[in-house]
C-alpha atoms as a PDB file:
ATOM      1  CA  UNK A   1      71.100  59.981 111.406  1.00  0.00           C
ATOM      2  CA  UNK A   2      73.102  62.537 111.910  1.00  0.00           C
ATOM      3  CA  UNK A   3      75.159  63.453 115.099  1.00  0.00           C
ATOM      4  CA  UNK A   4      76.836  66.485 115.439  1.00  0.00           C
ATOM      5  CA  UNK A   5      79.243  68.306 112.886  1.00  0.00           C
ATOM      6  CA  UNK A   6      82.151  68.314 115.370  1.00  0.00           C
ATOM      7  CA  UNK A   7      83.777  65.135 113.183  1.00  0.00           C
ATOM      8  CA  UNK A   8      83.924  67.459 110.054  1.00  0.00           C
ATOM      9  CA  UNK A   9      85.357  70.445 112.472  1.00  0.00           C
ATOM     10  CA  UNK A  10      88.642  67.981 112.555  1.00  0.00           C
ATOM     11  CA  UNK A  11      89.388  67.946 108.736  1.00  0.00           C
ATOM     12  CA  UNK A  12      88.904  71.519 108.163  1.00  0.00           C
ATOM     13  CA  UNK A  13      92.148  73.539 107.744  1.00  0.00           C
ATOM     14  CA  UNK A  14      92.987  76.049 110.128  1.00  0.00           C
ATOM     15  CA  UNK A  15      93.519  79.303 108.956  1.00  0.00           C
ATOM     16  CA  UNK A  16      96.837  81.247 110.071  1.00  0.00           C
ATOM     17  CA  UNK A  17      96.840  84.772 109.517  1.00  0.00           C
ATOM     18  CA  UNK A  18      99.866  86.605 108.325  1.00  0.00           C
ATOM     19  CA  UNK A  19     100.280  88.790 111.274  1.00  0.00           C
ATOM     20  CA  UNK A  20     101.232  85.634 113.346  1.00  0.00           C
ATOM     21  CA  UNK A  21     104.268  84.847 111.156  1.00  0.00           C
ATOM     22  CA  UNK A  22     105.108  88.528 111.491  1.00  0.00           C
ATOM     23  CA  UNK A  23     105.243  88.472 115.235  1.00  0.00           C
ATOM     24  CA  UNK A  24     107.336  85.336 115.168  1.00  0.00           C
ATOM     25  CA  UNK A  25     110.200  86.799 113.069  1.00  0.00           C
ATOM     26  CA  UNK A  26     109.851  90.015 115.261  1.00  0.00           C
ATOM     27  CA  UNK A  27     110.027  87.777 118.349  1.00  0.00           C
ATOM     28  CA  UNK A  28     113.099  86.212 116.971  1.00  0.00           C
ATOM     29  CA  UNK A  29     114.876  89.028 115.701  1.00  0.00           C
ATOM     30  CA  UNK A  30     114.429  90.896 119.098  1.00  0.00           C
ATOM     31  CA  UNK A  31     116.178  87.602 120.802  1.00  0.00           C
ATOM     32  CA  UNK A  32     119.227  87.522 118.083  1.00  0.00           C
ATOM     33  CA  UNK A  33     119.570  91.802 118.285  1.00  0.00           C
ATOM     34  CA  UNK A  34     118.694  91.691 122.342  1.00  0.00           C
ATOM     35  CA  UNK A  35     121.131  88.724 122.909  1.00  0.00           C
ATOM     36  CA  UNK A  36     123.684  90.742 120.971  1.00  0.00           C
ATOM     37  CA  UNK A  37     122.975  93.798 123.457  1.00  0.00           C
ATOM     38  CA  UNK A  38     123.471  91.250 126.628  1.00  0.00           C
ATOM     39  CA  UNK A  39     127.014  90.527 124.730  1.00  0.00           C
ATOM     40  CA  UNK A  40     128.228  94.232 124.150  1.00  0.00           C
ATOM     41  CA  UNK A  41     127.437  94.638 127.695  1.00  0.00           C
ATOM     42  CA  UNK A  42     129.278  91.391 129.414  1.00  0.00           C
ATOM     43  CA  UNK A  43     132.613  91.400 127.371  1.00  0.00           C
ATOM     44  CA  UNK A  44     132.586  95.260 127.298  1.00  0.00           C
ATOM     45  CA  UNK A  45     133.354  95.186 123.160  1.00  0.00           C
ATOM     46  CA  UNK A  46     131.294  98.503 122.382  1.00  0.00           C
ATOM     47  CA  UNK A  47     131.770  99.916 118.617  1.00  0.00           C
ATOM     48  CA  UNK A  48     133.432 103.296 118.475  1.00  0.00           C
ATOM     49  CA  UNK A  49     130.260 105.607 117.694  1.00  0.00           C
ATOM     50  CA  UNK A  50     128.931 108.969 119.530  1.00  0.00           C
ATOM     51  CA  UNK A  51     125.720 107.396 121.768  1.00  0.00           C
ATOM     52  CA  UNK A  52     127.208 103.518 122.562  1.00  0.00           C
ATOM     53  CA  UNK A  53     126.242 104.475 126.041  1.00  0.00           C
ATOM     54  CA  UNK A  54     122.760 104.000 125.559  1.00  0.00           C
ATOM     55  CA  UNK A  55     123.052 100.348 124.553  1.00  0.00           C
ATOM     56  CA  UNK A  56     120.661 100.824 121.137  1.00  0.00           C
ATOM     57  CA  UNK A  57     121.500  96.828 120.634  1.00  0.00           C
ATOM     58  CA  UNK A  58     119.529  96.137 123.930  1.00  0.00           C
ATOM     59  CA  UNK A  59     116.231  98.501 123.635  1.00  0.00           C
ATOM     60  CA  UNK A  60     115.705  97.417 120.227  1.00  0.00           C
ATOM     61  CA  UNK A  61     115.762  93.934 121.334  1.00  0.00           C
ATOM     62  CA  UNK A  62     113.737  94.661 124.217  1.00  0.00           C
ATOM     63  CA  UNK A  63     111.360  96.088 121.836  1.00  0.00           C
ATOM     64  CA  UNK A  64     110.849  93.589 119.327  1.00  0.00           C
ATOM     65  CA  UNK A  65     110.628  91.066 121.755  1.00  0.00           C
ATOM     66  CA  UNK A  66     107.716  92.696 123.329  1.00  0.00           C
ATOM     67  CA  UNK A  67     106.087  93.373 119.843  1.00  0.00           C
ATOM     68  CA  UNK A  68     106.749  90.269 118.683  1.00  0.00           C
ATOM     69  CA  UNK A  69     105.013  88.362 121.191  1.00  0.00           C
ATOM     70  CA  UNK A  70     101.952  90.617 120.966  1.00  0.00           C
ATOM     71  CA  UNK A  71     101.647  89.869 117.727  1.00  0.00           C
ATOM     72  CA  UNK A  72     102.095  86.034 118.307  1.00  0.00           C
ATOM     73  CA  UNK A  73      99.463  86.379 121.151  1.00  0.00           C
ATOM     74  CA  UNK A  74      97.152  88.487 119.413  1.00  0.00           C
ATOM     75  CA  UNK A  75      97.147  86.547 115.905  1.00  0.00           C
ATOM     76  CA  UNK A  76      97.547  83.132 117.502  1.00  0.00           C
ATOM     77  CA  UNK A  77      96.192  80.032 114.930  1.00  0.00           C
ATOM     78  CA  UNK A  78      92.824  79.472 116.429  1.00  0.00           C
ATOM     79  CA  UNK A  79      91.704  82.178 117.905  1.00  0.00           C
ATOM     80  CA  UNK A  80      89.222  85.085 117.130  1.00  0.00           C
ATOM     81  CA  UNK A  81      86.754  85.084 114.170  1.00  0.00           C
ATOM     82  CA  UNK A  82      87.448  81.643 112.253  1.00  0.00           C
ATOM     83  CA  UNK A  83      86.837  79.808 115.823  1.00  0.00           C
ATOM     84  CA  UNK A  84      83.667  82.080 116.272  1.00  0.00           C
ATOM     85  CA  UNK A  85      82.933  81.158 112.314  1.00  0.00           C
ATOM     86  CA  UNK A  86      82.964  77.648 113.059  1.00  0.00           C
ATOM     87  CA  UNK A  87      81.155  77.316 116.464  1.00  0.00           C
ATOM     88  CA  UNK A  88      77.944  79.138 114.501  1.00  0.00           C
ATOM     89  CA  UNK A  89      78.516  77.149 111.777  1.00  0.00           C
ATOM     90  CA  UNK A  90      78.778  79.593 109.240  1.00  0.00           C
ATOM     91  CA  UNK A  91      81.371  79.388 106.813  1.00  0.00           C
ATOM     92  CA  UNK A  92      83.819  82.375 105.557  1.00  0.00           C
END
């Protein structure tokens, strides 16, 4: 007799798209360049070139970040078609 195929749901691997890993090291480059922009700002140390007043360090920081974690959010392990895949029952 057999019950349901939810036991054989637990074994299978989950499948982690590339896209998620990108978003990660976006997310974490955006902290490192945007924490780096927070810096120039509080000690004042800004390197000698023509447009340091716009704080480039900061927006592209601000911008990663913010791509990043879309791309963490949208790609997350577990979500979207390999879930859908497996609640039918169908396989890949």
């Amino acid at each position: 007799m057999q019950t349901s195929s939810s036991s054989d749901s637990s074994n299978t691997p989950v499948e982690i798209s590339i896209w998620f890993f990108n978003g990660v090291m976006l997310f974490l480059y955006g902290l490192l360049i945007g924490g780096y922009g927070v810096y120039e700002i509080i000690s004042g140390h800004t390197p000698p070139v023509v447009l340091a007043r716009l704080h480039a360090p900061l927006w592209w920081g601000a911008l990663l970040l913010v791509l990043g974690l879309g791309y963490c959010i949208k790609f997350m392990p577990g979500k979207g078609k390999t879930e859908e895949l497996h609640e039918k029952g169908e396989k890949r």
